[in-house]
N, C-alpha and C. Protein backbone atom coordinates (compact mmCIF):
# COMPACT_ATOMS: atom_id res chain seq x y z
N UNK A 1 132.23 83.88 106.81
CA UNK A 1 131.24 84.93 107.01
C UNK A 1 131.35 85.46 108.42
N UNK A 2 131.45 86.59 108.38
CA UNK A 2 131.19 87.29 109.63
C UNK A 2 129.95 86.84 110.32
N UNK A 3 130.13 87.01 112.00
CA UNK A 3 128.95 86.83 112.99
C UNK A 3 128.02 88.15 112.59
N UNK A 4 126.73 87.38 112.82
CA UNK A 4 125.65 88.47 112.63
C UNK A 4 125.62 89.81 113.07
N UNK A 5 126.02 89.55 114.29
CA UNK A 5 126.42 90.98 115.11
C UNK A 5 127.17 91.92 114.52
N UNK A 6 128.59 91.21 113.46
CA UNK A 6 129.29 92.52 112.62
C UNK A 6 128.95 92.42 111.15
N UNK A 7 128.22 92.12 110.98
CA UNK A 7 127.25 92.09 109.77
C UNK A 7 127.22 93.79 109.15
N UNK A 8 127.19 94.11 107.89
CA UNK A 8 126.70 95.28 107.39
C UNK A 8 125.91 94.58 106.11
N UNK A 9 124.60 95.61 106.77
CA UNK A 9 123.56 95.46 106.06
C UNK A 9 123.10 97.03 104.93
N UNK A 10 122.44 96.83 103.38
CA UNK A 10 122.14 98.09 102.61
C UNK A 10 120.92 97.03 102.32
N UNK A 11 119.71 97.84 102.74
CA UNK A 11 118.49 97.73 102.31
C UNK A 11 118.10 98.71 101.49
N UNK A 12 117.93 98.10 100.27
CA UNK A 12 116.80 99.10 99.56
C UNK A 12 115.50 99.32 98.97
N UNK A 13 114.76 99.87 99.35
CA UNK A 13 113.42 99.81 100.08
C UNK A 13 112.40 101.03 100.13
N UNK A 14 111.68 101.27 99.40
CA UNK A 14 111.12 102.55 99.25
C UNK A 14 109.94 102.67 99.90
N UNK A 15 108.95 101.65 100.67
CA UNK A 15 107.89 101.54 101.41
C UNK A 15 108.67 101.61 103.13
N UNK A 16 108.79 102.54 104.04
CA UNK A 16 109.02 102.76 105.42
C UNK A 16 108.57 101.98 106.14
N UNK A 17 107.63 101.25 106.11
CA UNK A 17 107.01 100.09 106.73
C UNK A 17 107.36 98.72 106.58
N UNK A 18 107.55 98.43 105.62
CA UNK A 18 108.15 97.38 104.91
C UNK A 18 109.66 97.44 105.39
N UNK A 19 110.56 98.55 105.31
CA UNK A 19 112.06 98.56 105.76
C UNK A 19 112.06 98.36 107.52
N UNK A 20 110.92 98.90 108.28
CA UNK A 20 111.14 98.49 109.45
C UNK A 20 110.72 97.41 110.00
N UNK A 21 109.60 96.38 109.07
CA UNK A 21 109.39 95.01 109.34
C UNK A 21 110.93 94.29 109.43
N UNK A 22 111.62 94.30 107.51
CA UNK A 22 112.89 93.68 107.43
C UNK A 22 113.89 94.22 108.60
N UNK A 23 114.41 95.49 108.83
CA UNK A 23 114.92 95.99 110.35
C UNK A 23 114.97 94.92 111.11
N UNK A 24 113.59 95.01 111.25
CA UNK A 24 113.32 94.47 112.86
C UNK A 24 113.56 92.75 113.10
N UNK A 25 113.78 92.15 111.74
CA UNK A 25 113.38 90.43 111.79
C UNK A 25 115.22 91.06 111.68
N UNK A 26 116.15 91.58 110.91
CA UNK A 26 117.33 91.67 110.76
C UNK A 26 117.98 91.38 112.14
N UNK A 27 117.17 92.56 113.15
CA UNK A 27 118.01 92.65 114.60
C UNK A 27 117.20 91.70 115.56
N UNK A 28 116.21 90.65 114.98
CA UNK A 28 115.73 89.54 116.01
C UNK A 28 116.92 88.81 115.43
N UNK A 29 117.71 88.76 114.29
CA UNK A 29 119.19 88.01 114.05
C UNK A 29 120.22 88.37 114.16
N UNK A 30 120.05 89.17 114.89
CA UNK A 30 121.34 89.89 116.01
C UNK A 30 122.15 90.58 114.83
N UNK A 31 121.70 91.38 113.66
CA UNK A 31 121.99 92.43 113.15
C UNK A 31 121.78 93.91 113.25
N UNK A 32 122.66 94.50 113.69
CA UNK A 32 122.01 95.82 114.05
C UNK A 32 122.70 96.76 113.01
N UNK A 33 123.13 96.90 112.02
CA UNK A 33 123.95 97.31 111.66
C UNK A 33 123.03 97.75 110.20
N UNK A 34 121.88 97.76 110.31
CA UNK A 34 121.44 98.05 108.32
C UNK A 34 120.99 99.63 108.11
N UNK A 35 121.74 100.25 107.09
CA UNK A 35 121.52 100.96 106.45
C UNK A 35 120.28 101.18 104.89
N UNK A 36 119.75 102.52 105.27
CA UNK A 36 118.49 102.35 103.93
C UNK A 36 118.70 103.10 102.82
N UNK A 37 118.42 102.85 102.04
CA UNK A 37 117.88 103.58 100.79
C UNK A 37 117.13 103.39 100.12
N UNK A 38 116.06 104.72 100.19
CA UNK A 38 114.59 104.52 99.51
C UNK A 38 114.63 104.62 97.91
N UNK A 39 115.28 104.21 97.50
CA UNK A 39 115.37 103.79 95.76
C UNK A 39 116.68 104.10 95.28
N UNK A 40 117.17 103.32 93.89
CA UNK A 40 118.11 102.69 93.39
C UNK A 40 119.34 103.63 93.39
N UNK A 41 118.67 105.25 93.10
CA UNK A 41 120.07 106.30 93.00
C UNK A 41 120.76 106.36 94.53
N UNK A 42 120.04 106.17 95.76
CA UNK A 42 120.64 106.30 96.94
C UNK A 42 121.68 105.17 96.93
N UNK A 43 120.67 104.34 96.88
CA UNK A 43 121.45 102.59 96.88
C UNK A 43 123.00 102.63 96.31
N UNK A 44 122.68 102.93 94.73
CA UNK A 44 124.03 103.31 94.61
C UNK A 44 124.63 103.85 94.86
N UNK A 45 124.45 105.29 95.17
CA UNK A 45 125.31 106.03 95.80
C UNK A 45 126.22 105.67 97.24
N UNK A 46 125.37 104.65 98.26
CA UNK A 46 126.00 103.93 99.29
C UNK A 46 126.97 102.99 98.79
N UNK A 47 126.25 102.43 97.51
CA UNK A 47 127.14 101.07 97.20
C UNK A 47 128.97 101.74 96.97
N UNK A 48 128.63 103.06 96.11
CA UNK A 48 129.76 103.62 95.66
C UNK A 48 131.02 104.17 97.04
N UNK A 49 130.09 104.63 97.93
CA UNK A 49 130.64 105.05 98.93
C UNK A 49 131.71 104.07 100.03
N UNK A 50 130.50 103.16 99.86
CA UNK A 50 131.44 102.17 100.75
C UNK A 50 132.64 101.32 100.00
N UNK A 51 132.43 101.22 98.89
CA UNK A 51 133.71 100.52 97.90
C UNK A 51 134.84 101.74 98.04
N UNK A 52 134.37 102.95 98.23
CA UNK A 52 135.85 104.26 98.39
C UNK A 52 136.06 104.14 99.56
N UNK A 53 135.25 103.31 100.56
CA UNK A 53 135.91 103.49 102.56
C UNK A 53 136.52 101.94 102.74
N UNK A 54 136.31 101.04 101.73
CA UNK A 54 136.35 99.56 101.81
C UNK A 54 135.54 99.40 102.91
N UNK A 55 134.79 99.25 103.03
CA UNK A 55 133.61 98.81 103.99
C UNK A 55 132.97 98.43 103.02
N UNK A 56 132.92 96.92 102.81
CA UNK A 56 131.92 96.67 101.49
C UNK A 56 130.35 96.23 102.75
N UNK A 57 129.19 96.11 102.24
CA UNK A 57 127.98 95.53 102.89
C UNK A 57 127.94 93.90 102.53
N UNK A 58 127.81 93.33 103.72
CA UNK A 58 128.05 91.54 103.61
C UNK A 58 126.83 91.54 102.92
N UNK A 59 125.57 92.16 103.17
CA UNK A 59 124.28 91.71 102.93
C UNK A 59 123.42 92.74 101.99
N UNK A 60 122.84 92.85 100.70
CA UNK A 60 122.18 93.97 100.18
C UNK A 60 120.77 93.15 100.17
N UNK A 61 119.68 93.86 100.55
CA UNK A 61 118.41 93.44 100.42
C UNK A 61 117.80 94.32 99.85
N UNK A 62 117.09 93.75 98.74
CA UNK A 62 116.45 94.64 98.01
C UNK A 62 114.84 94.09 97.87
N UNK A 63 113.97 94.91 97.21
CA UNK A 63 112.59 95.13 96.97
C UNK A 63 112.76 94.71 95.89
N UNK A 64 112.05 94.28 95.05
CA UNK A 64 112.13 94.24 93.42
C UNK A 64 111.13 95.47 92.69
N UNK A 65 110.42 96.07 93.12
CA UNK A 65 110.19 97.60 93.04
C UNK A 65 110.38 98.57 93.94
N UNK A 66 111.24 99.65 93.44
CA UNK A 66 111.34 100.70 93.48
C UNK A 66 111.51 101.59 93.00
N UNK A 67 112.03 103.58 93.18
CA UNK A 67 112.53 104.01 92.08
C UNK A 67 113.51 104.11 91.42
N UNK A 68 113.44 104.17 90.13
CA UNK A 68 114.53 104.53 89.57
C UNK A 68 115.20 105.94 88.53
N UNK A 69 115.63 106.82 89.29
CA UNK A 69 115.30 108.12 88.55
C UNK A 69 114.42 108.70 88.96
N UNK A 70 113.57 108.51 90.07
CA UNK A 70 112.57 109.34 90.48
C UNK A 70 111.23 108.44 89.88
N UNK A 71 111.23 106.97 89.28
CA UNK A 71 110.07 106.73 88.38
C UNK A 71 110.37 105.30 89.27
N UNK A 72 109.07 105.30 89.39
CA UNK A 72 109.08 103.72 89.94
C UNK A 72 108.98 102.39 88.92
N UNK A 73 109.66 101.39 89.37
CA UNK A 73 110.01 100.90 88.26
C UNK A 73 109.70 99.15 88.99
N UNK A 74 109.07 98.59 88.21
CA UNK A 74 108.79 97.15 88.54
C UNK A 74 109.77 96.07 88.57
N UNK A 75 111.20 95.96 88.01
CA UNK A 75 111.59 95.36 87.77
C UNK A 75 113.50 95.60 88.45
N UNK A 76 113.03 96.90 89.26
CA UNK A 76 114.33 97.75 90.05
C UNK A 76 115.15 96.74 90.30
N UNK A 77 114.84 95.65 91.64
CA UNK A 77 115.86 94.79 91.51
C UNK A 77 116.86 94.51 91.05
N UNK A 78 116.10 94.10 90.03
CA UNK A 78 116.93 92.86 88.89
C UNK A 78 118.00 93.71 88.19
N UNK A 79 117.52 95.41 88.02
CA UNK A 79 118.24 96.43 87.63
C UNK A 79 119.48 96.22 88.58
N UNK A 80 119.06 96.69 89.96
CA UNK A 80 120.02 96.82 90.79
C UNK A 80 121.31 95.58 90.89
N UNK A 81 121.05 94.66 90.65
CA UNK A 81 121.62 93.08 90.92
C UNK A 81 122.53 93.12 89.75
N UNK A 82 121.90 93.54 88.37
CA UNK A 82 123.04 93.89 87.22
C UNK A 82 124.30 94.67 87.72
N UNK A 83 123.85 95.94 88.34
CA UNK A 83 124.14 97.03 88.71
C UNK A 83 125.37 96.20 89.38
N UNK A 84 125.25 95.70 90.72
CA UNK A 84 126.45 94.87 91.72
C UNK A 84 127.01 94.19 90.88
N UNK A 85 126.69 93.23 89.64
CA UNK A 85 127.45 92.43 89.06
C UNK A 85 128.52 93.15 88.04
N UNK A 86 128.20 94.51 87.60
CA UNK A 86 128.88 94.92 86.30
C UNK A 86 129.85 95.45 87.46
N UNK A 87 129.32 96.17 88.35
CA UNK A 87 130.55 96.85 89.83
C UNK A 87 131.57 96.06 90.24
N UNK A 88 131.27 93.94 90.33
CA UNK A 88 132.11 92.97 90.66
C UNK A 88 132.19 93.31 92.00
N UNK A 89 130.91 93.47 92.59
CA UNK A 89 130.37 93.96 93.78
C UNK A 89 130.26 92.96 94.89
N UNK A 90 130.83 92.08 95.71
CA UNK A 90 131.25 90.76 95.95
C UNK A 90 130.09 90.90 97.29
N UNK A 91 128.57 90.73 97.13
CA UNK A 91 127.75 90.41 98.13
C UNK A 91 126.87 89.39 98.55
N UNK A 92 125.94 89.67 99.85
CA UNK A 92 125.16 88.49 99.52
C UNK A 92 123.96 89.19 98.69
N UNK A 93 123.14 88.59 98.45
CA UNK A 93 122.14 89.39 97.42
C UNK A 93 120.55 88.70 98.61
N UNK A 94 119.54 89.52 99.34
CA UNK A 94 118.51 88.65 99.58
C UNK A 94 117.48 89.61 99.19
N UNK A 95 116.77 89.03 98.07
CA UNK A 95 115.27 89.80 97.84
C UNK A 95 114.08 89.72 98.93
N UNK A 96 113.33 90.75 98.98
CA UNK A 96 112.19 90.43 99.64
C UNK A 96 111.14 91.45 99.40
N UNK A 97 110.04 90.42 98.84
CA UNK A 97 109.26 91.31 98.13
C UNK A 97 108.03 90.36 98.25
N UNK A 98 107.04 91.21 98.17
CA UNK A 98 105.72 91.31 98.35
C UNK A 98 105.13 89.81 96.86
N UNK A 99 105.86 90.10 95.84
CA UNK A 99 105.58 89.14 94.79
C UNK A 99 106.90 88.37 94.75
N UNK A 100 106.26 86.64 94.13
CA UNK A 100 107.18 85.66 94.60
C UNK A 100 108.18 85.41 93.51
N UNK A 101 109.80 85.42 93.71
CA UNK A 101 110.91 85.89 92.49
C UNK A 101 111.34 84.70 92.81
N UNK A 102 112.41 83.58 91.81
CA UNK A 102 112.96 82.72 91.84
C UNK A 102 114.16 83.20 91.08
N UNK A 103 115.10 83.73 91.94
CA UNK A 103 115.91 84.64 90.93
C UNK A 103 117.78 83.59 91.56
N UNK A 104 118.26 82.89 90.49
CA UNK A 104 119.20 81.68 90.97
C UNK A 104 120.43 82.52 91.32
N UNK A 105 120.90 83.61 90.97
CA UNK A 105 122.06 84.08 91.04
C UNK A 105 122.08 84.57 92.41
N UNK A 106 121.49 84.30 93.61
CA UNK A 106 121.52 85.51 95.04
C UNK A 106 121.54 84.50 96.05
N UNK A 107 121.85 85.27 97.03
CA UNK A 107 121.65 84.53 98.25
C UNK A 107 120.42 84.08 98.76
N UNK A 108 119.33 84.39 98.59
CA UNK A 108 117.78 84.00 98.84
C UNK A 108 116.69 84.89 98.43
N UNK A 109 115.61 84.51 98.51
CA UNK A 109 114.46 85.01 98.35
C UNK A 109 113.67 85.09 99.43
N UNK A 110 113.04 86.34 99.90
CA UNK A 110 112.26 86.05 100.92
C UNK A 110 110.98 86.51 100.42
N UNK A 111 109.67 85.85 100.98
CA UNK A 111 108.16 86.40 100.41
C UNK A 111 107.83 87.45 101.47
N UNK A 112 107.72 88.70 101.20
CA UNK A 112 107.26 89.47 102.33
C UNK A 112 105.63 89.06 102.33
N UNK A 113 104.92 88.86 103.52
CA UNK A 113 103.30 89.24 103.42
C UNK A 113 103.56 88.85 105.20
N UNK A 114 102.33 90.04 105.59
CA UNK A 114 102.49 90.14 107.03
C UNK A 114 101.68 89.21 107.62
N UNK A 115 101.83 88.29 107.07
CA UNK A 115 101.15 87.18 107.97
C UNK A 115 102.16 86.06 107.94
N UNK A 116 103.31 86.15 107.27
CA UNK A 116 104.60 85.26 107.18
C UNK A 116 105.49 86.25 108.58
N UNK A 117 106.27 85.26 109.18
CA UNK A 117 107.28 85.79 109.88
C UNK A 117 108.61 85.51 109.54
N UNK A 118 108.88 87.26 109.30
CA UNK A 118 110.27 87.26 108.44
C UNK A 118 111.63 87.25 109.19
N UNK A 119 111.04 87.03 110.61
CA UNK A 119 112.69 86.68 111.66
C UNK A 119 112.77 85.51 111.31
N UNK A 120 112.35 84.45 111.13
CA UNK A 120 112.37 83.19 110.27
C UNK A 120 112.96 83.07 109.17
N UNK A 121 112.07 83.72 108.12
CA UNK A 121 112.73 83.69 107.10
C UNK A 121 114.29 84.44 106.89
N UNK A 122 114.43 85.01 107.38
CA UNK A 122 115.69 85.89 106.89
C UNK A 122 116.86 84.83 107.98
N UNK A 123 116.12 84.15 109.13
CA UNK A 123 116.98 83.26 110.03
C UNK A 123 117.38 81.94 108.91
N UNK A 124 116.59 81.95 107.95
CA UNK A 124 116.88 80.63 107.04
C UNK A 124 117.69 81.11 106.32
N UNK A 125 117.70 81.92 105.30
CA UNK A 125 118.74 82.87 104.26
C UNK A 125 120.09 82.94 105.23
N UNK A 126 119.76 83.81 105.95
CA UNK A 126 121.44 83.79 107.06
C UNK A 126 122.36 82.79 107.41
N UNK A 127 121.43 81.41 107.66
CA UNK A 127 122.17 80.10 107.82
C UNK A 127 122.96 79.94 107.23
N UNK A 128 122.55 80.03 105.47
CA UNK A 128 122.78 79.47 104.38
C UNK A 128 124.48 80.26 104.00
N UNK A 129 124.93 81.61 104.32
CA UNK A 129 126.07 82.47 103.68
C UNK A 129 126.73 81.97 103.55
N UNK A 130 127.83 81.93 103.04
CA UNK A 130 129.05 81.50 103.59
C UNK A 130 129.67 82.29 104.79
């Protein structure tokens, strides 16, 4: 695994507040490098982009809601995570979301609520990469 510092990060993330909490705990782990997209058609569209520059993203963090098609959708994630697997999309996968997911196939789970500190948490997930 690459050092944190050359890390590429795709957050996708449709609450602005929420993407600059994760941001900000990202670059207390010496990541500076994350890119956003506020729901699933952007997302892909980056995902697509960077597989045509080979710049793949070491790290995709996703929401488990957002939109999809313009419709917000509860279960986006898990959409999206299909989405990387049918692509053979070789990432880390870390959720972080407001409701608590036990999802075995990813690199971690994080609980967003602003009374948790997520330079922590995302410092535990990071340990863990290869």
């Amino acid at each position: 695994m690459k050092k944190n510092m050359q890390m590429h990060v795709l957050c996708i993330e449709d609450n602005v507040f929420k993407f600059d909490d994760i941001r900000k705990a990202l670059s207390w782990n010496g990541i500076e490098d994350v890119t956003h997209a506020k729901d699933a058609d952007e997302g892909l569209q980056m995902i697509h982009e960077s597989v045509e520059k080979a710049y793949l993203y070491d790290i995709v963090v996703l929401d488990m809601e957002f939109p999809i098609n313009g419709v917000l959708h509860p279960e986006a994630g898990l959409k999206m995570i299909d989405e990387l697997q049918k692509l053979d999309y070789k990432t880390n996968i870390i959720i972080c979301s407001s409701v608590r997911y036990a999802v075995k196939e990813i690199a971690g789970n994080i609980f967003y609520n602003k009374a948790r500190d997520l330079n922590f948490d995302f410092r535990d997930v990071i340990n863990r990469l290869d």
